[in-house]
Protein backbone atom coordinates (compact mmCIF):
# COMPACT_ATOMS: atom_id res chain seq x y z
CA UNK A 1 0.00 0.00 0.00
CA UNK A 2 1.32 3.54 -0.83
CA UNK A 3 1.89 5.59 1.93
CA UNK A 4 -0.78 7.18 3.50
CA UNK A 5 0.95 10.26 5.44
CA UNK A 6 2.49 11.62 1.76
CA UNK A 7 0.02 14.21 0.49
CA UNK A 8 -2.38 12.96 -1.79
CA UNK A 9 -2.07 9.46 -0.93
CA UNK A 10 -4.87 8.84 2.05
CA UNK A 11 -8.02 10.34 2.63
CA UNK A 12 -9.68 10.63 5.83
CA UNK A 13 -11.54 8.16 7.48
CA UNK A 14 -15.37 8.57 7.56
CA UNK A 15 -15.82 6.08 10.58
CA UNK A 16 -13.48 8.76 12.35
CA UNK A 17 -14.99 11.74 11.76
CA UNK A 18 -18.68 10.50 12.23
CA UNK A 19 -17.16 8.99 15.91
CA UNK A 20 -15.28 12.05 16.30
CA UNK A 21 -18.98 14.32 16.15
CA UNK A 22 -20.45 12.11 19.17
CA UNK A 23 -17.10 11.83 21.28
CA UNK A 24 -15.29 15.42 20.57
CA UNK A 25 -16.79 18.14 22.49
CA UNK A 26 -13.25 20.30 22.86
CA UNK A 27 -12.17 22.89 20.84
CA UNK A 28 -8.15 22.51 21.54
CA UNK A 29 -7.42 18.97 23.65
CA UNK A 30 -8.83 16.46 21.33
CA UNK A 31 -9.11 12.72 22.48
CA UNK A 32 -8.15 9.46 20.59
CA UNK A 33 -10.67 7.96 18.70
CA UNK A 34 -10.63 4.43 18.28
CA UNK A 35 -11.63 3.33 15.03
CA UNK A 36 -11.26 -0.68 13.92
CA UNK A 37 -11.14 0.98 9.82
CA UNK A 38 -8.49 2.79 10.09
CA UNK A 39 -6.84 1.38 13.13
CA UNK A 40 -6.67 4.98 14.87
CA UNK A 41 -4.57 6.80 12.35
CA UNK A 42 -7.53 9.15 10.77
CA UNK A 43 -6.48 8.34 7.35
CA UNK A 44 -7.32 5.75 4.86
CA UNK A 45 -4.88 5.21 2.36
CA UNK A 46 -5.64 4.70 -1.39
CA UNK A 47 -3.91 2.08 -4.40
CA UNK A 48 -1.38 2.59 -6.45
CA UNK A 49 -4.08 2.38 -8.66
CA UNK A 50 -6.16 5.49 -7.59
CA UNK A 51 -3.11 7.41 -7.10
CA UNK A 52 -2.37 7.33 -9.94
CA UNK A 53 -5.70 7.93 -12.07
CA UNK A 54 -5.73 11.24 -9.40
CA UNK A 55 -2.58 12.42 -10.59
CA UNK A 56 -3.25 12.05 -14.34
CA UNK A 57 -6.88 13.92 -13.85
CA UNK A 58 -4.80 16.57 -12.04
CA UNK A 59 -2.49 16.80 -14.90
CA UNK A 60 -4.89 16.98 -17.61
CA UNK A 61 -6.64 19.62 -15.39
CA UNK A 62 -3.89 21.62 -14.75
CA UNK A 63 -0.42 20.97 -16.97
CA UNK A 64 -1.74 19.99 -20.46
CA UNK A 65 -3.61 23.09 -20.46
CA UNK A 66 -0.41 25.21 -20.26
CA UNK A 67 1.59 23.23 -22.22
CA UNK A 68 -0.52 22.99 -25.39
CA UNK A 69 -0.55 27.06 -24.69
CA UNK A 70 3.15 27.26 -24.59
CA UNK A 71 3.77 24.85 -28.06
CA UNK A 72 0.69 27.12 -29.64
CA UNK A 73 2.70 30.07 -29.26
CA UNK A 74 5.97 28.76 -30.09
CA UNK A 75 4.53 27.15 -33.03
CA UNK A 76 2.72 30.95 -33.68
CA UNK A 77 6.47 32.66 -34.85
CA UNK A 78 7.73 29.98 -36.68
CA UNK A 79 6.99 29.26 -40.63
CA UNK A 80 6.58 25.56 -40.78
CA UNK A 81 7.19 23.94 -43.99
């Protein structure tokens, strides 16, 4: 399993967070909550798999973009035979 403390690599647990509403009434001091899904840690860590069809969605979303841009204006000054 990929690591789940690396950003982008866990998510966190549901089970948590719904026992964390009943149990956590403190704004600061915040007690464990055990959880048997995520054995405690708060995070659930995704596949190799997932991380990976994340980080090409990203890309597409963000760095294709800006790359086609930047070949569309290089492309824009040159006369191409």
């Amino acid at each position: 399993m990929a690591d789940i403390t690396l950003h982008g690599n866990g998510e966190a647990c549901p089970a948590c967070a719904l026992r964390r509403e009943v149990q956590d009434h403190g704004a600061i001091l915040r007690p464990d909550v055990p959880c048997n899904v995520c054995g405690g840690l708060g995070r659930l860590g995704l596949s190799d798999a997932e991380i990976c069809r994340r980080t090409v969605e990203e890309a597409r979303r963000c760095y294709w973009p800006e790359v086609e841009r930047r070949w569309a204006e290089q492309s824009n000054g040159r006369n191409e035979c």
